[in-house]
N, C-alpha and C. Protein backbone atom coordinates (compact mmCIF):
# COMPACT_ATOMS: atom_id res chain seq x y z
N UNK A 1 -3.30 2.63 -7.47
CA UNK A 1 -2.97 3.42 -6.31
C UNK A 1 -1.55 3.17 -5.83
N UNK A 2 -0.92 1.83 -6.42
CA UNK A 2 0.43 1.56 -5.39
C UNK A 2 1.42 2.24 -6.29
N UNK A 3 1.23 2.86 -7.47
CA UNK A 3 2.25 3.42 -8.22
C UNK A 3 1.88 4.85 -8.13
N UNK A 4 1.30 5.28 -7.35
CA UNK A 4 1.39 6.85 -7.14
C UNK A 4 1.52 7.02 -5.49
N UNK A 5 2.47 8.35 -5.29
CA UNK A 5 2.28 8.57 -4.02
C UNK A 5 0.86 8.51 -3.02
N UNK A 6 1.05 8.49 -2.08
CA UNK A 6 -0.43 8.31 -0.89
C UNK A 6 -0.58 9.88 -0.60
N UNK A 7 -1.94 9.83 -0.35
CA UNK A 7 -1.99 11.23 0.11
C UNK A 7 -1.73 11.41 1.81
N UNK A 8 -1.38 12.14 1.95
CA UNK A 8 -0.99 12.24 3.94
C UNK A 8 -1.80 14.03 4.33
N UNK A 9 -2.48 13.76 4.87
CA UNK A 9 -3.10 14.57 5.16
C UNK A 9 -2.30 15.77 5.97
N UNK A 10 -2.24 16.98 5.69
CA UNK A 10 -1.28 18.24 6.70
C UNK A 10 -2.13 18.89 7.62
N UNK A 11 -1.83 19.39 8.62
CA UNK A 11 -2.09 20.67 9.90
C UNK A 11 -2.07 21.53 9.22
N UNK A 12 -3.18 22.98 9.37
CA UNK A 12 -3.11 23.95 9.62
C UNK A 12 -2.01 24.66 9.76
N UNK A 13 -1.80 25.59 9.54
CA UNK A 13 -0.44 26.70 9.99
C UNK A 13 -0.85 26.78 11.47
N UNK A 14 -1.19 27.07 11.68
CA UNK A 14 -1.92 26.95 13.60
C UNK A 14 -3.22 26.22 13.85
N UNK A 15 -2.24 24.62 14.26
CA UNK A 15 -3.42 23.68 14.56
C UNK A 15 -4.20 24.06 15.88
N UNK A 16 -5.29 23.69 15.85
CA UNK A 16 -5.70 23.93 17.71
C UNK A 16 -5.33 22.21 17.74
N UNK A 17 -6.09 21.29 19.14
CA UNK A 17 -5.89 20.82 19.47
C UNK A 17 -7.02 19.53 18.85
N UNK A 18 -8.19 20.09 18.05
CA UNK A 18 -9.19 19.64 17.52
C UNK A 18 -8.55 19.19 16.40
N UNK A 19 -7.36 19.66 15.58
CA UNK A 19 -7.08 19.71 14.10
C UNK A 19 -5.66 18.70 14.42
N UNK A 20 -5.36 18.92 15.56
CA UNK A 20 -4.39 17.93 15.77
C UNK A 20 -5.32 15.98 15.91
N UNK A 21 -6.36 16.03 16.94
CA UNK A 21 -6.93 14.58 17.02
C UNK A 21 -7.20 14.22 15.60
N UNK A 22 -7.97 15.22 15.06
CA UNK A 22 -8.83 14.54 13.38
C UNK A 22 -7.75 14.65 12.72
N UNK A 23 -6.36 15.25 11.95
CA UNK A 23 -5.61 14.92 11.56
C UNK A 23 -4.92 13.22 12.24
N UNK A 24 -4.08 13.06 13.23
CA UNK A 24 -4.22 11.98 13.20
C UNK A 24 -4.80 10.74 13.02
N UNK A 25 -6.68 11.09 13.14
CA UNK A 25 -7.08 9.76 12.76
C UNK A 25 -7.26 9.77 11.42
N UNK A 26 -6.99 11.16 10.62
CA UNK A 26 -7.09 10.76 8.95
C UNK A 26 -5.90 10.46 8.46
N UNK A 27 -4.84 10.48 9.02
CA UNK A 27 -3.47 10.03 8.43
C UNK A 27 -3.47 8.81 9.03
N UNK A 28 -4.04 8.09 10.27
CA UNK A 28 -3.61 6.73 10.00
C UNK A 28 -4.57 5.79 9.40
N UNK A 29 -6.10 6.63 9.05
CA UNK A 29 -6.78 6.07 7.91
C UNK A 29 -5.86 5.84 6.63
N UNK A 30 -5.29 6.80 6.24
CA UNK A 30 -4.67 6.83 5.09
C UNK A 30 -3.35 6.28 5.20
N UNK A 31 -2.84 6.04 5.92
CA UNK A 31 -1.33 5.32 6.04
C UNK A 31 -2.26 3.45 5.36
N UNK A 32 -3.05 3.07 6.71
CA UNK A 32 -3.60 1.74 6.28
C UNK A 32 -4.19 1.45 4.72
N UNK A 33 -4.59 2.83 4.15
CA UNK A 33 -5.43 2.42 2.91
C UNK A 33 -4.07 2.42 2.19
N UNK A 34 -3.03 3.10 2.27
CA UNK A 34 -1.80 2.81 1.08
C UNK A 34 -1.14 1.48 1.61
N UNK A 35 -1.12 1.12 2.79
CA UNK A 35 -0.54 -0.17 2.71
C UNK A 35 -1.45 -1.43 2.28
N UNK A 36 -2.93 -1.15 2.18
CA UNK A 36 -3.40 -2.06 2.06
C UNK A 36 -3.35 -1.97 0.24
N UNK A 37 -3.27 -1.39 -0.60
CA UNK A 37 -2.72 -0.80 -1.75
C UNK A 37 -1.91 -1.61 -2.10
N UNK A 38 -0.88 -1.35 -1.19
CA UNK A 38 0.65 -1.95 -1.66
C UNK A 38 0.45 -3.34 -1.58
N UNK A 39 0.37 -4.50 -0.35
CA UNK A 39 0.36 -5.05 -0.48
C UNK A 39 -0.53 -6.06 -1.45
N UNK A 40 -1.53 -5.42 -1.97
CA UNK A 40 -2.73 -5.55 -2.87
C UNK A 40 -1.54 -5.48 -4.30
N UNK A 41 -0.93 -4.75 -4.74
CA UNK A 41 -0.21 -4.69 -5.35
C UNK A 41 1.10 -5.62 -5.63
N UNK A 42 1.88 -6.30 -4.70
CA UNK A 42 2.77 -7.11 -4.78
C UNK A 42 1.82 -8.71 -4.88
N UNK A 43 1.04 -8.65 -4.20
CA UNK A 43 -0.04 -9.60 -4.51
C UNK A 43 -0.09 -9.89 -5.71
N UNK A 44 -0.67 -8.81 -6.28
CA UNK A 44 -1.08 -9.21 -7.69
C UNK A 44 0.38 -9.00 -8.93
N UNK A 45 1.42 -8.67 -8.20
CA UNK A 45 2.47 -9.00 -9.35
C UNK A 45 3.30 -10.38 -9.03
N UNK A 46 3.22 -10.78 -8.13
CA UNK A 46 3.30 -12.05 -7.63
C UNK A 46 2.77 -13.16 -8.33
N UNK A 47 1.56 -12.90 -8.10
CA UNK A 47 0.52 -14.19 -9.09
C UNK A 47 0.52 -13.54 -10.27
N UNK A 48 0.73 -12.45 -10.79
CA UNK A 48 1.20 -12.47 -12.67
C UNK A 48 2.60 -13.33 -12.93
N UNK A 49 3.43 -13.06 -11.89
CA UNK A 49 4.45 -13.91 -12.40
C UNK A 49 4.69 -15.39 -12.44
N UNK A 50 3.74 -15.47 -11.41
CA UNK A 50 3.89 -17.25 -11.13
C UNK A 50 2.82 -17.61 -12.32
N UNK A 51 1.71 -16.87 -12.91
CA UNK A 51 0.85 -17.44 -14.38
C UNK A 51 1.65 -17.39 -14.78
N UNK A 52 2.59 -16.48 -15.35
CA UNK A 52 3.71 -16.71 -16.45
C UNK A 52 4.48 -17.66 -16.63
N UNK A 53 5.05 -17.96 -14.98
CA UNK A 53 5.76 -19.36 -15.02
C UNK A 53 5.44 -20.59 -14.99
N UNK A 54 3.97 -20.46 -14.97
CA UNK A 54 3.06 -21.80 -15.34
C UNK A 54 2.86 -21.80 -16.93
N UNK A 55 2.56 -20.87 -17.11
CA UNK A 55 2.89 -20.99 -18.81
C UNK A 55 3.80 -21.42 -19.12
N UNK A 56 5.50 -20.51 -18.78
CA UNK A 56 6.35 -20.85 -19.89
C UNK A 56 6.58 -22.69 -19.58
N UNK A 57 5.61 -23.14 -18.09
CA UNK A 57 6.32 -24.47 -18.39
C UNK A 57 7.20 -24.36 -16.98
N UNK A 58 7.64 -23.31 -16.81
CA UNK A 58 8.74 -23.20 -15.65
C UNK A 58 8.01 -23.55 -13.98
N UNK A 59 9.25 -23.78 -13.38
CA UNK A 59 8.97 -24.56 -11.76
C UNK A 59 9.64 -23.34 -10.98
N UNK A 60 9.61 -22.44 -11.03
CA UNK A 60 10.33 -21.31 -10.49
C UNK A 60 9.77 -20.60 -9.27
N UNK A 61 10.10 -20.94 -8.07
CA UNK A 61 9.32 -20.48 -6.99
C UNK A 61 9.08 -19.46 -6.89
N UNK A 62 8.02 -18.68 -6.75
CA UNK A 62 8.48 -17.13 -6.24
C UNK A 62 8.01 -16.96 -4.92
N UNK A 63 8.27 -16.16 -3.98
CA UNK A 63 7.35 -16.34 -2.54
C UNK A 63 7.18 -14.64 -2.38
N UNK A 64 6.26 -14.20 -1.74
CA UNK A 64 6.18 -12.93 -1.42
C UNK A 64 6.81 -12.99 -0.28
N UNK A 65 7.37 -11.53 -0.31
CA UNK A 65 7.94 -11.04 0.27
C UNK A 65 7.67 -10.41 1.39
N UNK A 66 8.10 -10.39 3.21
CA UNK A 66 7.43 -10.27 4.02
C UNK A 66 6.92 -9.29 4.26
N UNK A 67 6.27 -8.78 5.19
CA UNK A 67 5.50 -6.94 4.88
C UNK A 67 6.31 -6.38 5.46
């Protein structure tokens, strides 16, 4: 999911005021599920790299990076 765009949900050509509330709470459903994605994602390239550097033998810090 973190290597493809997120989906963001759109309005109507003429929202009422109903299409405006449920649009917002499905776009910030979906804002949280791509960040939780992403960071799910640097996560796990993080700890591939630090196995690697336990393999090659290497002491090479890596730290994630803040959100």
């Amino acid at each position: 999911m973190a290597t493809r765009p997120c989906d963001l949900h759109r309005l109507p050509p003429a929202p009422t005021v109903g299409d405006l509330e449920t649009g917002y709470m499905i776009r910030g459903r979906q804002i949280a599920e791509c960040e939780t994605a992403r960071r799910l994602a640097v996560d796990t390239l993080m700890a591939e790299r630090a196995a690697v550097d336990a393999a090659r033998g290497g002491a090479a810090s890596r730290t994630r990076p803040p959100p």
